[in-house]
Every structure is written in C-alpha cells, then in structure tokens.
Protein backbone atom coordinates (compact mmCIF):
# COMPACT_ATOMS: atom_id res chain seq x y z
CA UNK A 1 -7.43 -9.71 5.85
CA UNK A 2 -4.24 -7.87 6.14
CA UNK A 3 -1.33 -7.32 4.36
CA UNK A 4 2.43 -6.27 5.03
CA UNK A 5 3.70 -3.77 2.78
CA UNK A 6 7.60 -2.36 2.51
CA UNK A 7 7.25 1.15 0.68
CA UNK A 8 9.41 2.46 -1.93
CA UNK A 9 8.29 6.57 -2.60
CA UNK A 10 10.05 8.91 -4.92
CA UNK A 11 10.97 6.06 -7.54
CA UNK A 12 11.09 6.29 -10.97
CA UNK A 13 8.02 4.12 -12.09
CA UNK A 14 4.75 2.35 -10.26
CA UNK A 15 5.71 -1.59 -9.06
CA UNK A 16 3.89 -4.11 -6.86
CA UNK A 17 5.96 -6.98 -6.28
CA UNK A 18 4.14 -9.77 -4.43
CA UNK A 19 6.64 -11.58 -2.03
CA UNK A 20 3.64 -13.92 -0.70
CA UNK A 21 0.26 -14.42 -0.47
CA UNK A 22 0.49 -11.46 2.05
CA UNK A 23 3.41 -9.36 1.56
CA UNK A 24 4.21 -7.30 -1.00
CA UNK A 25 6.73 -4.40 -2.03
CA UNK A 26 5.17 -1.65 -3.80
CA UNK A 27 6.88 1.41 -5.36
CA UNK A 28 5.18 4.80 -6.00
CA UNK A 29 6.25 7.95 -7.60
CA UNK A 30 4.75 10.00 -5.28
CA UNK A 31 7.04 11.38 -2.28
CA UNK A 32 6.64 10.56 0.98
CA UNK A 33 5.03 14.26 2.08
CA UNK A 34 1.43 15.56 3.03
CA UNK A 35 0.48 11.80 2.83
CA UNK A 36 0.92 11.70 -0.54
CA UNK A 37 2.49 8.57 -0.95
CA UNK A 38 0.37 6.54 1.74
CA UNK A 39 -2.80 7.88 -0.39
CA UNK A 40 -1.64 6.38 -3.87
CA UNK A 41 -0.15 3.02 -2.13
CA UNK A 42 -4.22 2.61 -0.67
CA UNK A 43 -5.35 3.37 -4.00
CA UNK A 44 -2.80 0.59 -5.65
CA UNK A 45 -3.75 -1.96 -3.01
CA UNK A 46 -7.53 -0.80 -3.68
CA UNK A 47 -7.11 -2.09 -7.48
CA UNK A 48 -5.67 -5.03 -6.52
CA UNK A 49 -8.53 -5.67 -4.41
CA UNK A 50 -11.77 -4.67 -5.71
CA UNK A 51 -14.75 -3.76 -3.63
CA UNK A 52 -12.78 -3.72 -0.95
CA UNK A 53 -12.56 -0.96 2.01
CA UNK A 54 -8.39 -0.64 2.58
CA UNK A 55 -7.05 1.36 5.08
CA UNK A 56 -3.27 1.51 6.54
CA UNK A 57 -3.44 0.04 10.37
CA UNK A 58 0.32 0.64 11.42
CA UNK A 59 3.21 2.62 9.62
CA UNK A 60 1.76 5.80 8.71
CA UNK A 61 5.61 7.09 9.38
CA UNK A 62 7.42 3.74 8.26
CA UNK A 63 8.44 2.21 4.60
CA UNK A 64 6.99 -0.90 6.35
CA UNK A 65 2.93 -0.83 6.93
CA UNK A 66 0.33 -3.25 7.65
CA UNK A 67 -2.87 -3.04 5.83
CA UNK A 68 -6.04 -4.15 6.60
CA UNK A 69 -8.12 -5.21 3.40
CA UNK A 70 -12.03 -5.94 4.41
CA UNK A 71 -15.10 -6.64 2.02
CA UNK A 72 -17.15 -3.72 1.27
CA UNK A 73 -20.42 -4.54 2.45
C-alpha cells in the first residue's frame, strides 16, 4: 500500500492529520537535517501501522513523500 504524505518539520508539537484513506499531513518536531525528520515521520507512520515494514519511496528532499506501507512477513 502506499501513502502520500505533506511534511511539516520544526513545528511546535507531533500531528497526523488524515486527509483520506491515503493521504495524510503529519507534523514533527524534529528539523529537517541529517534525516532527522524523515526518520521520526517512518516511525509515526510505523505506529499507525503495526507490523508493518515502511519505508519513504519518493521525497527524501520534498515536504511531499510517498510511502510505501507493506506487511511484515
């Protein structure tokens, strides 16, 4: 499955916001350096989605990113 993320980093408190079934908005408070922020938004989707393996597929370098979100076998 994959999802479409827009990325907020730097903000003030932790938010998923689920547009649809398969796009959300998530905020972090983690800046967007040394991968930081990518890391934490994997680890947010990875709660949302347990047992999962989650791994960013396009916009490593965007606010926007698609992630793919595949059963852990």
């Amino acid at each position: 499955m994959y999802i479409h993320v827009k990325a907020t980093t730097g903000a003030n408190k932790e938010e998923i916001k689920k547009i649809s079934a398969d796009h959300f908005e998530i905020s972090v408070k983690e800046p967007a350096k040394q991968n930081l922020a990518n890391k934490r938004i994997i680890a947010l989707v990875q709660k949302m989605y347990p047992n999962t393996l989650v791994r960013i597929i396009n916009g490593h370098h965007s606010r926007s990113k698609l992630i793919s979100v595949e059963e852990n076998d």
